[in-house]
Protein backbone atom coordinates (compact mmCIF):
# COMPACT_ATOMS: atom_id res chain seq x y z
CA UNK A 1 40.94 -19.66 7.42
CA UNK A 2 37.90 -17.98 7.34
CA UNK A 3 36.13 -15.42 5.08
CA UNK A 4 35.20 -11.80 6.44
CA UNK A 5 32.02 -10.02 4.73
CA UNK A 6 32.53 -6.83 4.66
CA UNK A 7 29.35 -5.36 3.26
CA UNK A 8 27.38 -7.55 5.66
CA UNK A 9 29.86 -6.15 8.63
CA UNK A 10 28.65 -2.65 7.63
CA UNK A 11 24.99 -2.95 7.01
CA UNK A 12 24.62 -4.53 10.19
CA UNK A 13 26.67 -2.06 12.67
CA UNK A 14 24.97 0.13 15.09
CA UNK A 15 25.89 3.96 14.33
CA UNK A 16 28.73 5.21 16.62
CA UNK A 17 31.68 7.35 16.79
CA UNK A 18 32.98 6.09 13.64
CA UNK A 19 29.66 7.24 11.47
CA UNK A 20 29.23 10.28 13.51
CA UNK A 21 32.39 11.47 12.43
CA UNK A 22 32.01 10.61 8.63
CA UNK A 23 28.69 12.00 9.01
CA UNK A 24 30.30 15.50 10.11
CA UNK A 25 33.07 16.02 8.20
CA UNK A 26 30.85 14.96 4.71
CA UNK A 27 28.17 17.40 5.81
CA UNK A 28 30.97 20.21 5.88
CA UNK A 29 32.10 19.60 2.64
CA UNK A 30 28.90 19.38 0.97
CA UNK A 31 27.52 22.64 3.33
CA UNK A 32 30.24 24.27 0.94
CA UNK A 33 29.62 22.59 -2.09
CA UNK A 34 25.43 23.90 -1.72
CA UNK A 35 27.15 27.19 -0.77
CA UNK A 36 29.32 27.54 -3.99
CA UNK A 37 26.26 26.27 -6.45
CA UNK A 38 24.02 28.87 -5.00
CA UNK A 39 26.24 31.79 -4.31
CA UNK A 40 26.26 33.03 -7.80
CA UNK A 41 22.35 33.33 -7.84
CA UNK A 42 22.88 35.80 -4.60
CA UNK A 43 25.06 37.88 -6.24
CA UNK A 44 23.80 37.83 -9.87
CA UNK A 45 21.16 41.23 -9.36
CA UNK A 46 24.46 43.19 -8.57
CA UNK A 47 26.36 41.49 -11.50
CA UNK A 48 23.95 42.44 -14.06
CA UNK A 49 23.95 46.29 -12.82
CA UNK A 50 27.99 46.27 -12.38
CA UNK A 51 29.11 44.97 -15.42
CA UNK A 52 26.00 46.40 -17.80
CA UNK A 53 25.17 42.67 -18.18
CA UNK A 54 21.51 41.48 -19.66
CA UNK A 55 19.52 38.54 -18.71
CA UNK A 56 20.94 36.35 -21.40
CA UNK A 57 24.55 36.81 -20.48
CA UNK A 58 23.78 36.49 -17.03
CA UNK A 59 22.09 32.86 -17.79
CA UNK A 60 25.18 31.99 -19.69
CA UNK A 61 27.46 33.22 -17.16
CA UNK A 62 25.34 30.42 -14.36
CA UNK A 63 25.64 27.99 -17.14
CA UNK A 64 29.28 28.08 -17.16
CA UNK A 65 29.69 26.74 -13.83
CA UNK A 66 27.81 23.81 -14.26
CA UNK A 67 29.53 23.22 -17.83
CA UNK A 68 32.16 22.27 -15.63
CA UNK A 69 30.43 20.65 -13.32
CA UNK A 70 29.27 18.02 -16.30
CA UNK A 71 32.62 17.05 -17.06
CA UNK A 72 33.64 17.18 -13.07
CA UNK A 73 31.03 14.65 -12.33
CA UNK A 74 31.40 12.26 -14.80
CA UNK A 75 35.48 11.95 -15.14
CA UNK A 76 35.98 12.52 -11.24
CA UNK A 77 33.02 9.81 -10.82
CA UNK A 78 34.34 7.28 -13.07
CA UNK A 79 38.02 8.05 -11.55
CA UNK A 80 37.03 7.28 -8.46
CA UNK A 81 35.99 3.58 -8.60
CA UNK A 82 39.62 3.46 -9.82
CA UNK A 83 42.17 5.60 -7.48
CA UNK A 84 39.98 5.81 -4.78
CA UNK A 85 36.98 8.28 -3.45
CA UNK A 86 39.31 9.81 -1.03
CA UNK A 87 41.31 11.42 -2.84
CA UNK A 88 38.96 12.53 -5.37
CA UNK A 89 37.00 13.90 -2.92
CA UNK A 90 40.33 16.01 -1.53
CA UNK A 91 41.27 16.59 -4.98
CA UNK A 92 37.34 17.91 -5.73
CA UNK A 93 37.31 20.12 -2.25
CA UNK A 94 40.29 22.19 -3.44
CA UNK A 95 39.12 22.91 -7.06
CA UNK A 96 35.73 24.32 -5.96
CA UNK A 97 36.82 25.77 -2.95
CA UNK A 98 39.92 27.85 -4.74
CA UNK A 99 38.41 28.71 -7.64
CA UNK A 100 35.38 30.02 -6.14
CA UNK A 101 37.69 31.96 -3.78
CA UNK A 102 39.29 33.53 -7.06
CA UNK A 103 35.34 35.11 -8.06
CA UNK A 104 35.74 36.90 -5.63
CA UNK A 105 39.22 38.66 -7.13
CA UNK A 106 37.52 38.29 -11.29
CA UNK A 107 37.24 41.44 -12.41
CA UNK A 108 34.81 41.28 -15.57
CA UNK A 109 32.91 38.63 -17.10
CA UNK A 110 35.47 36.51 -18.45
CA UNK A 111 37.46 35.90 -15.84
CA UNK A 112 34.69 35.65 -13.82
CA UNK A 113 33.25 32.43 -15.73
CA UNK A 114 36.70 30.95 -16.44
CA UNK A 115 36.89 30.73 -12.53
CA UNK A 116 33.54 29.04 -12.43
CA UNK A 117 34.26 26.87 -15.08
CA UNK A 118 37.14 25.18 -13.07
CA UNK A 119 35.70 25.19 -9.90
CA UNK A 120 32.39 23.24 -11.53
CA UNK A 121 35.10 20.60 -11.92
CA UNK A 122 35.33 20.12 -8.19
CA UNK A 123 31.69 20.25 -7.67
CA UNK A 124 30.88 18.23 -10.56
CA UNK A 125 33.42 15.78 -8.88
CA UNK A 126 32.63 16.36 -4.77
CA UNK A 127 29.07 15.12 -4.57
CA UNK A 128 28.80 11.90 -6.34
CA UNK A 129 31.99 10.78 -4.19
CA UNK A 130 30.76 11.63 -0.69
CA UNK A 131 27.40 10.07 -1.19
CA UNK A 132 28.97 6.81 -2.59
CA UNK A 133 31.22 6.86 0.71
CA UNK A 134 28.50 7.30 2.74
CA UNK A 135 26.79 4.24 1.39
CA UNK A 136 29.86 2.26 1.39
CA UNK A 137 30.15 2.65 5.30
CA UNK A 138 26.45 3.54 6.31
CA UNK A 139 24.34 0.85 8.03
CA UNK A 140 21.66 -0.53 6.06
CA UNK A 141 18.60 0.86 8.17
CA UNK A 142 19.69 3.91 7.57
CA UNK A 143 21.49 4.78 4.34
CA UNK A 144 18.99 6.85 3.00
CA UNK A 145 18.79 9.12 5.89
CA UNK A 146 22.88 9.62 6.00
CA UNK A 147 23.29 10.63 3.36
CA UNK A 148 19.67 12.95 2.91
CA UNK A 149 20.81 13.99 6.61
CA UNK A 150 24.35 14.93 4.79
CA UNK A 151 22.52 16.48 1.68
CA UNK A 152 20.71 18.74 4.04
CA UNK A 153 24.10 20.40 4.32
CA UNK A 154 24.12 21.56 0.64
CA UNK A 155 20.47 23.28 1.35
CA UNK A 156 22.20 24.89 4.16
CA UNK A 157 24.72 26.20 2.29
CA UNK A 158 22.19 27.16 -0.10
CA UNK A 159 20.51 29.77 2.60
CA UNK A 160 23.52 30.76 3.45
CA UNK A 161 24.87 32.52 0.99
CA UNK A 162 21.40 34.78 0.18
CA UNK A 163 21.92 35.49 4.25
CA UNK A 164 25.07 36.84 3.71
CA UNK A 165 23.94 38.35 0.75
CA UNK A 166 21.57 40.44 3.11
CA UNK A 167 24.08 40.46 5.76
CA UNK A 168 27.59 41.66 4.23
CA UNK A 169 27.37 42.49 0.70
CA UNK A 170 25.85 45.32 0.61
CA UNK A 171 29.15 46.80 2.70
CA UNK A 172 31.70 44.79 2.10
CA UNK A 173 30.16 44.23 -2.04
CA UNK A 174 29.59 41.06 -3.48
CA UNK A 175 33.17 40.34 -3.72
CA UNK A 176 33.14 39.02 0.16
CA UNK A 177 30.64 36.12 -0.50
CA UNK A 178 32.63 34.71 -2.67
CA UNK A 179 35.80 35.04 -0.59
CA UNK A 180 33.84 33.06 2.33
CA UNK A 181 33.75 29.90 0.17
CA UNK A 182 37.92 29.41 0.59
CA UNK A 183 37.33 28.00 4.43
CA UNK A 184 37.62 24.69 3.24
CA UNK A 185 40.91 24.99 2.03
CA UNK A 186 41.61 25.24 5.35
CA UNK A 187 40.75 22.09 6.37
CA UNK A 188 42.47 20.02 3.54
CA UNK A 189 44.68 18.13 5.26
CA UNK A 190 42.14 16.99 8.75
CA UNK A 191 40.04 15.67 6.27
CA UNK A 192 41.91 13.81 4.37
CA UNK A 193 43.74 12.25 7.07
CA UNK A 194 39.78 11.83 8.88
CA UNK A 195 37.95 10.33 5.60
CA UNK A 196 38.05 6.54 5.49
CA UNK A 197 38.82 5.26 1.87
CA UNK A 198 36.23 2.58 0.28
CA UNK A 199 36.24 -0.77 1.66
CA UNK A 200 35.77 -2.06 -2.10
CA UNK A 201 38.55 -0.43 -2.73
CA UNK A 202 40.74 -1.37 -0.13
CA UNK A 203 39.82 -4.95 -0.63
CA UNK A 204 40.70 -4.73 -4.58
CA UNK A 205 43.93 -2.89 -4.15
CA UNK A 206 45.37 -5.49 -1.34
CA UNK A 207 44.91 -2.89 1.91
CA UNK A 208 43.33 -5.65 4.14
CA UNK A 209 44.82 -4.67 7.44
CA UNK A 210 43.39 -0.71 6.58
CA UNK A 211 39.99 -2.41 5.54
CA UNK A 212 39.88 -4.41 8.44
CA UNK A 213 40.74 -1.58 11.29
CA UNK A 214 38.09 0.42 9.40
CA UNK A 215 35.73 -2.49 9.90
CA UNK A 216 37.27 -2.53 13.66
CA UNK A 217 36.02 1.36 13.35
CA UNK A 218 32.41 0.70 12.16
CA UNK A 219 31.52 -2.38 14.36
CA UNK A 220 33.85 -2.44 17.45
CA UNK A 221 32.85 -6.27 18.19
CA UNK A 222 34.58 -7.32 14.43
CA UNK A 223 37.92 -8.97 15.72
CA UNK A 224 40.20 -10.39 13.14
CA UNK A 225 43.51 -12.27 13.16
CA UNK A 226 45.24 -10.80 10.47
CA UNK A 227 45.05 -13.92 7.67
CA UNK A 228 41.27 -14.13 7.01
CA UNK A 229 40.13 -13.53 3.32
CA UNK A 230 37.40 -10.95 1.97
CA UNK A 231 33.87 -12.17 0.25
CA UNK A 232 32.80 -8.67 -0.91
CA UNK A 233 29.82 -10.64 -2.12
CA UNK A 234 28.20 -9.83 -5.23
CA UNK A 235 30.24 -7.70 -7.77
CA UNK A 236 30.44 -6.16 -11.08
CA UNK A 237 33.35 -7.50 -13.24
CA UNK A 238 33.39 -5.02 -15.78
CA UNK A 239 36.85 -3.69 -16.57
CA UNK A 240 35.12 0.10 -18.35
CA UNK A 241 32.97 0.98 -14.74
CA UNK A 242 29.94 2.39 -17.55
CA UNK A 243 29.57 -0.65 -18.91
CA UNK A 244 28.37 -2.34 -15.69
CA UNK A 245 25.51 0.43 -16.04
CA UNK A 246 23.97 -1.41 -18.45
CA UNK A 247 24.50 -5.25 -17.25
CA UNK A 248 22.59 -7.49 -15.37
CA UNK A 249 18.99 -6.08 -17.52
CA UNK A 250 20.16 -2.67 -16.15
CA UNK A 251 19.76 -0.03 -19.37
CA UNK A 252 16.26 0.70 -18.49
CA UNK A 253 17.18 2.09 -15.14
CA UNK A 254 20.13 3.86 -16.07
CA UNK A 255 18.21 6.02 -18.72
CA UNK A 256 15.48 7.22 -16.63
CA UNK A 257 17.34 7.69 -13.86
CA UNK A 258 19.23 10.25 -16.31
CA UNK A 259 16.08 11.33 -17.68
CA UNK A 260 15.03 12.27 -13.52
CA UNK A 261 18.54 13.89 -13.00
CA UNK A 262 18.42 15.92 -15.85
CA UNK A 263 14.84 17.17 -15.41
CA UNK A 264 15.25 17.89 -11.57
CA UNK A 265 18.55 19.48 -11.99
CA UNK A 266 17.06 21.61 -14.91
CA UNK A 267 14.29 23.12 -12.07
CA UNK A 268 17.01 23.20 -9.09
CA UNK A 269 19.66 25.64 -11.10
CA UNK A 270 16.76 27.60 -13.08
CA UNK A 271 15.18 28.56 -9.39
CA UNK A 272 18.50 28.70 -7.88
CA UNK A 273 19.76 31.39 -10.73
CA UNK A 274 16.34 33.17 -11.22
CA UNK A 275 13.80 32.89 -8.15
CA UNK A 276 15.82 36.22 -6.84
CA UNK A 277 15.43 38.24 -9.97
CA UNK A 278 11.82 36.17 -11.16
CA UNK A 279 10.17 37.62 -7.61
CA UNK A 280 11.67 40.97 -8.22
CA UNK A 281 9.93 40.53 -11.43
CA UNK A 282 6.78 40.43 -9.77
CA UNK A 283 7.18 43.31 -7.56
CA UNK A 284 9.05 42.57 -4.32
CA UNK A 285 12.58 44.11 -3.26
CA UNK A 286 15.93 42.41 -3.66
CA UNK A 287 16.26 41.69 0.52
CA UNK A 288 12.42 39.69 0.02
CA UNK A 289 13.53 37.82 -3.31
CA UNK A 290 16.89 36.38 -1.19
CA UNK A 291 14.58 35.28 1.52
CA UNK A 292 12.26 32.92 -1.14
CA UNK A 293 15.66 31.70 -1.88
CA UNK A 294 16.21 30.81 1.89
CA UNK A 295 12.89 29.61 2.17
CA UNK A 296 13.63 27.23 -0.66
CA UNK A 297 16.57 25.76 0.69
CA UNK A 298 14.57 25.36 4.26
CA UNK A 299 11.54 23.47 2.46
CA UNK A 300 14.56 21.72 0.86
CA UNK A 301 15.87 20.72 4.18
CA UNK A 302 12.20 19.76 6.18
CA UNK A 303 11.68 17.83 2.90
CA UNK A 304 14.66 15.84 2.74
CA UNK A 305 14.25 14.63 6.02
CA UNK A 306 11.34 13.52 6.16
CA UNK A 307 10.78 11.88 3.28
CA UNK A 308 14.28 10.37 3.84
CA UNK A 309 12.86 8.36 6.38
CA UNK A 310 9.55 7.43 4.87
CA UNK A 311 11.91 5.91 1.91
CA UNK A 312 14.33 3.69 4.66
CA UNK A 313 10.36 2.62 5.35
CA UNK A 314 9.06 2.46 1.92
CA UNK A 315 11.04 2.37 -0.45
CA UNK A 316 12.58 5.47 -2.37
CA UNK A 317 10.35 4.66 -5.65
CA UNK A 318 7.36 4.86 -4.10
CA UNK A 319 8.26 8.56 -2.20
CA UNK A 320 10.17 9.87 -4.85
CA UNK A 321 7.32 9.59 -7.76
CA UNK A 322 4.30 11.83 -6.00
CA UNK A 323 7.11 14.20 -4.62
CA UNK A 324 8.57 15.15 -8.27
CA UNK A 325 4.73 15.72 -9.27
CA UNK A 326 3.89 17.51 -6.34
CA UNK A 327 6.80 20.04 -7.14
CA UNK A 328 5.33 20.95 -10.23
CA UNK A 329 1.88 21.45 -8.87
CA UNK A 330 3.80 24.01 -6.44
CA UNK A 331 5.57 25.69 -8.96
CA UNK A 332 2.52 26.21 -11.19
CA UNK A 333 0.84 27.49 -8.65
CA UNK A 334 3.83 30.22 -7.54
CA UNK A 335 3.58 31.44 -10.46
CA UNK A 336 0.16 32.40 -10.28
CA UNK A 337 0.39 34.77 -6.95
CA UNK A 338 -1.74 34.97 -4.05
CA UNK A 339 -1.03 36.32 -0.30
CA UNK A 340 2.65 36.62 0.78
CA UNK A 341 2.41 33.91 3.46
CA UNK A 342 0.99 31.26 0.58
CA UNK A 343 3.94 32.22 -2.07
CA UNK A 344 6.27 31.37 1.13
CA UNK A 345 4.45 27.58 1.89
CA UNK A 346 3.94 27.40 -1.94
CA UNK A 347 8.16 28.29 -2.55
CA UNK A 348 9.13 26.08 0.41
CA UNK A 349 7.11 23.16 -1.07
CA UNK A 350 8.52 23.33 -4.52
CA UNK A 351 12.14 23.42 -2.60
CA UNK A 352 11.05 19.98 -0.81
CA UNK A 353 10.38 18.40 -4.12
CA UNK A 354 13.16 19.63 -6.49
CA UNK A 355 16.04 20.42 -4.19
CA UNK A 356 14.82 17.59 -1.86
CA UNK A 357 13.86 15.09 -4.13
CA UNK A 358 17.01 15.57 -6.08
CA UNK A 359 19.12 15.14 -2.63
CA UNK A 360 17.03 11.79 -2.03
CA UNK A 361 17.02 10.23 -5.48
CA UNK A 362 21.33 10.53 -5.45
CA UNK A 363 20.54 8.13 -2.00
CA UNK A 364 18.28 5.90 -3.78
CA UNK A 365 20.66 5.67 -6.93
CA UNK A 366 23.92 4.92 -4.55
CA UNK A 367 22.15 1.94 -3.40
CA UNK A 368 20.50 0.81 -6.58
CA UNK A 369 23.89 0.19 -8.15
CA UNK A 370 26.65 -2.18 -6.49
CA UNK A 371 29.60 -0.89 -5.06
CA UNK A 372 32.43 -1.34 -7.22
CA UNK A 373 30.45 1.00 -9.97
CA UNK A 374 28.96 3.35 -7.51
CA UNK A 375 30.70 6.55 -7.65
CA UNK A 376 30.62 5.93 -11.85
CA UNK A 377 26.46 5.59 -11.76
CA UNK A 378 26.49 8.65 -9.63
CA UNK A 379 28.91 10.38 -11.59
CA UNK A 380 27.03 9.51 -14.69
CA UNK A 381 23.70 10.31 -13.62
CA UNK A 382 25.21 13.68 -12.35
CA UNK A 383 27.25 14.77 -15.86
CA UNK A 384 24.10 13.98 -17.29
CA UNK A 385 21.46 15.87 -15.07
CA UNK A 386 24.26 19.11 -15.10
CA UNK A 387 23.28 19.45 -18.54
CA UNK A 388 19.48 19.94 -17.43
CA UNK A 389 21.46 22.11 -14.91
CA UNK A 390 23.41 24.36 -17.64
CA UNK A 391 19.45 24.76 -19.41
CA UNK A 392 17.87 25.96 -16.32
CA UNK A 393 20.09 29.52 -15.81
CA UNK A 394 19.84 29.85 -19.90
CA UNK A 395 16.10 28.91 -19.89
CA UNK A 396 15.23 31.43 -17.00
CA UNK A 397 17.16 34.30 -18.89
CA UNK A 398 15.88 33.39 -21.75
CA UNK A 399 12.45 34.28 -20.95
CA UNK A 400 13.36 36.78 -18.71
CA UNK A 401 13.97 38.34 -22.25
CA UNK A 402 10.93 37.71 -24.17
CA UNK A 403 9.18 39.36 -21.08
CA UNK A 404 6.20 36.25 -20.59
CA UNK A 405 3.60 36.79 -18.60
CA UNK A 406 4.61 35.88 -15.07
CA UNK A 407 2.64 32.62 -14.64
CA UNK A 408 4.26 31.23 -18.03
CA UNK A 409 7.81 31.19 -16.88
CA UNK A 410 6.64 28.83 -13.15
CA UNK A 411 4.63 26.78 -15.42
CA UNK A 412 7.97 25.91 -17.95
CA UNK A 413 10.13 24.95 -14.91
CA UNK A 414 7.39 23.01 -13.73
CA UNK A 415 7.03 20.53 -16.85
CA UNK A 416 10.21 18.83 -15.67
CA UNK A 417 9.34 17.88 -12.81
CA UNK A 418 6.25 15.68 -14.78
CA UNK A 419 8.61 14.30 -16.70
CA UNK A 420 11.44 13.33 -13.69
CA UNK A 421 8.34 11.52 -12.10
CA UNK A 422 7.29 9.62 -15.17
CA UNK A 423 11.34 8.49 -15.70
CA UNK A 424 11.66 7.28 -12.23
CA UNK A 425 8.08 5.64 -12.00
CA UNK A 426 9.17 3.35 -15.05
CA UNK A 427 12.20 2.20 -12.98
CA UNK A 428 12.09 -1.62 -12.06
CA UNK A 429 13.01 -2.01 -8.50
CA UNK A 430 13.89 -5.58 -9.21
CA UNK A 431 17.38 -4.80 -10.90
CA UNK A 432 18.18 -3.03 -7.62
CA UNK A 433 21.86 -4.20 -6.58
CA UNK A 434 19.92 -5.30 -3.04
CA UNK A 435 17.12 -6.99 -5.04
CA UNK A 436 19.82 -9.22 -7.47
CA UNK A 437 21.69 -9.70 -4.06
CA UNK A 438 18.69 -11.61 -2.70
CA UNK A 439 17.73 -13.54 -5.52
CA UNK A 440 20.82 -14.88 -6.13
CA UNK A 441 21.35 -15.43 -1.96
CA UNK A 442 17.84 -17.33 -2.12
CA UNK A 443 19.10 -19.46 -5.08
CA UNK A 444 22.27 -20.75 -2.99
CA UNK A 445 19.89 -21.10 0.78
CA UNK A 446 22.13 -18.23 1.97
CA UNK A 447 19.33 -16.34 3.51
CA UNK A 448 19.11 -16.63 7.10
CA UNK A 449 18.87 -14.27 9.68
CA UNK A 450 20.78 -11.93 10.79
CA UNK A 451 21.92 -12.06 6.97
CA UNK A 452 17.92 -11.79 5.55
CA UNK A 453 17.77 -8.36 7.16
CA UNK A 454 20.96 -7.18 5.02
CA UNK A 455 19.16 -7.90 1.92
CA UNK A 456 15.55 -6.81 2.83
């Protein structure tokens, strides 16, 4: 009877059909998810002059959202490594997707943010999930671009709501934008019957012959009889998911990687919130303030991929550090003017290293932890940076208030990013789950090729 490795199965299979599809349907649902996290900032100019609302209530009402998106990410993450991703993702995709819908129907202010409160849930819970499932089934030359390629779909989302901001509210009011984010509810049950669940999960809850026609799926050489037994290879035994965090000299890692998350998410939702109204600020129109918020999301996007696959190259560490410090060079800068076309290159830079870098370092933790604790480290890392999140929207109304000089408020959002690249440079790439992986395989005289380039 022989033994079937799963993980080395999938990091050495050629992308096909199989990934394409994954690819597709993840990039939908996190198009939607970048869609619902930035649609408020579209709208939030009108909301202040239809409801009598000031800068500090506004902030609050952004930081309600991601409230629940704190709790979302770390119970839905930590659920996940025990039901399944699949249907946590499914289950994620319908809270955000209805309760966003339902914005669109709120009526004043505290209906409004009860809505956003539950759908944070969903997006708290969607992205750590789909970015753990993409690692699970990605091969290993190219995890980091999947899912950055996939991650580009929340920047997308991003630029398009402040295009349909332009394009539709001002007819159909900002009601409509909010409306367009129930599509996905749609598409419910295709993607749950198109999703593959976790191979580490399959393997631990007994569904070998659904493991092994996935593996069929990925690499359509793997042939198997029906009796052969699973080596998942190494694994976390922890029965609590958080505590394998913090085992095998892990602690270190964990709390910077928290310390990035927070900082970077802190930057992402204050520019996501305020860039509209902060450029407004400074003198241009509403319809010129939504397009530095699609320019954003488009340096977010050229960013990503790019330095996605300089880090497959690299090394994530070694990208990731002089990108977080060259975002806060760029914000610094924005805030202290200059020609039209430079405020563009200097706004689409400081999208490439907040909104990008955040998309990349999720890549770089989904493969720093191993697989049975994924979607919890994600989750984690994500509850954690949403409360750098819920300061950004508060932060950016909060001096919005105290009426700073321009150049002061760019230079505050720009500190974090100093201190996300300080956090991840102190990360020791040696407790990687890839780097314990080939220690231990060196130990035993298990590395040999084609299993050395699994491990490299």
């Amino acid at each position: 009877m022989g033994k079937i490795n799963a993980a080395d199965i999938i990091a050495n299979s050629k992308f096909n059909r199989f990934h394409f599809g994954l690819l597709a349907w993840c990039f939908f649902i996190i198009l939607f998810d970048g869609y619902d996290l930035v649609v408020y900032g579209t709208a939030v100019p009108v909301l202040i002059k239809e409801w009598g609302l000031d800068t500090v209530q506004a902030g609050a009402m952004g930081s309600y959202g991601l409230f629940g998106m704190m709790f979302g990410a770390i119970f839905f993450g930590i659920l996940a490594d025990r039901i399944g991703r699949k249907k946590v993702t499914v289950i994620s995709l319908f809270l955000f997707s209805f309760f966003t819908l339902l914005c669109g129907f709120a009526t004043n202010p505290t209906s409004f943010s009860i809505y956003r409160v539950l759908a944070g849930l969903g997006l708290g819970g969607i992205m750590p999930n789909i970015i753990a499932l993409l690692t699970d089934y990605s091969p290993k030359k190219m995890r980091s671009m999947a899912v950055s390629i996939v991650l580009c779909g929340y920047s997308v989302g991003g630029m398009l709501a402040p295009i349909l901001g332009i394009v539709i509210m001002p007819t159909l009011g900002w009601e409509s934008i909010f409306w367009f984010a129930g599509i996905p509810l749609l598409f419910l049950p295709i993607i749950y019957k198109r999703l593959p669940e976790s191979a580490v999960f399959l393997a631990r809850t007994g569904r070998k012959e659904e493991l092994f026609k996935n593996l069929q799926k990925v690499d359509p050489t793997f042939t198997y009889q029906g009796n052969e037994q699973l080596d998942l290879g190494q694994e976390d035994e922890s029965k609590v998911p958080v505590v394998g965090l913090f085992k095998e000299k892990r602690a270190l890692s964990t709390v910077m990687f928290w310390v990035a998350f927070f900082s970077c998410l802190l930057m992402v939702y204050g520019l996501n919130t305020w860039l509209p109204k902060l450029m407004i600020e400074a003198g241009y129109g509403l319809n010129s303030s939504l397009g530095f918020l699609v320019t954003l999301q488009g340096g977010a996007i050229v960013g990503t991929i790019i330095i996605a696959k300089l880090c497959d190259k690299y090394g994530s560490k070694k990208m990731l550090v002089p990108m977080y410090a060259s975002g806060a060079v760029a914000l610094t800068l924005l805030g202290l003017g200059g020609s039209t076309l430079y405020i563009y290159v200097l706004v689409a830079i400081a999208g490439a290293a907040t909104i990008g870098a955040q998309n990349i370092v999720q890549a770089y933790v989904s493969q720093y932890y191993p697989p049975t604790i994924r979607s919890t480290a994600l989750g984690m890392a994500s509850g954690i940076g949403r409360m750098g999140g819920m300061m950004g929207p508060l932060l950016g109304g909060f001096l919005l208030s105290i009426t700073l000089p321009i150049e002061m408020n760019f230079i505050i959002f720009a500190i974090p990013g100093l201190i996300a690249a300080i956090a991840l440079w102190i990360v020791p790439d040696k407790r990687s789950y890839l780097s314990v992986v080939r220690e231990s395989r060196e130990k035993e005289g298990k590395i040999d090729s084609p299993l050395k380039e699994v491990v490299e």
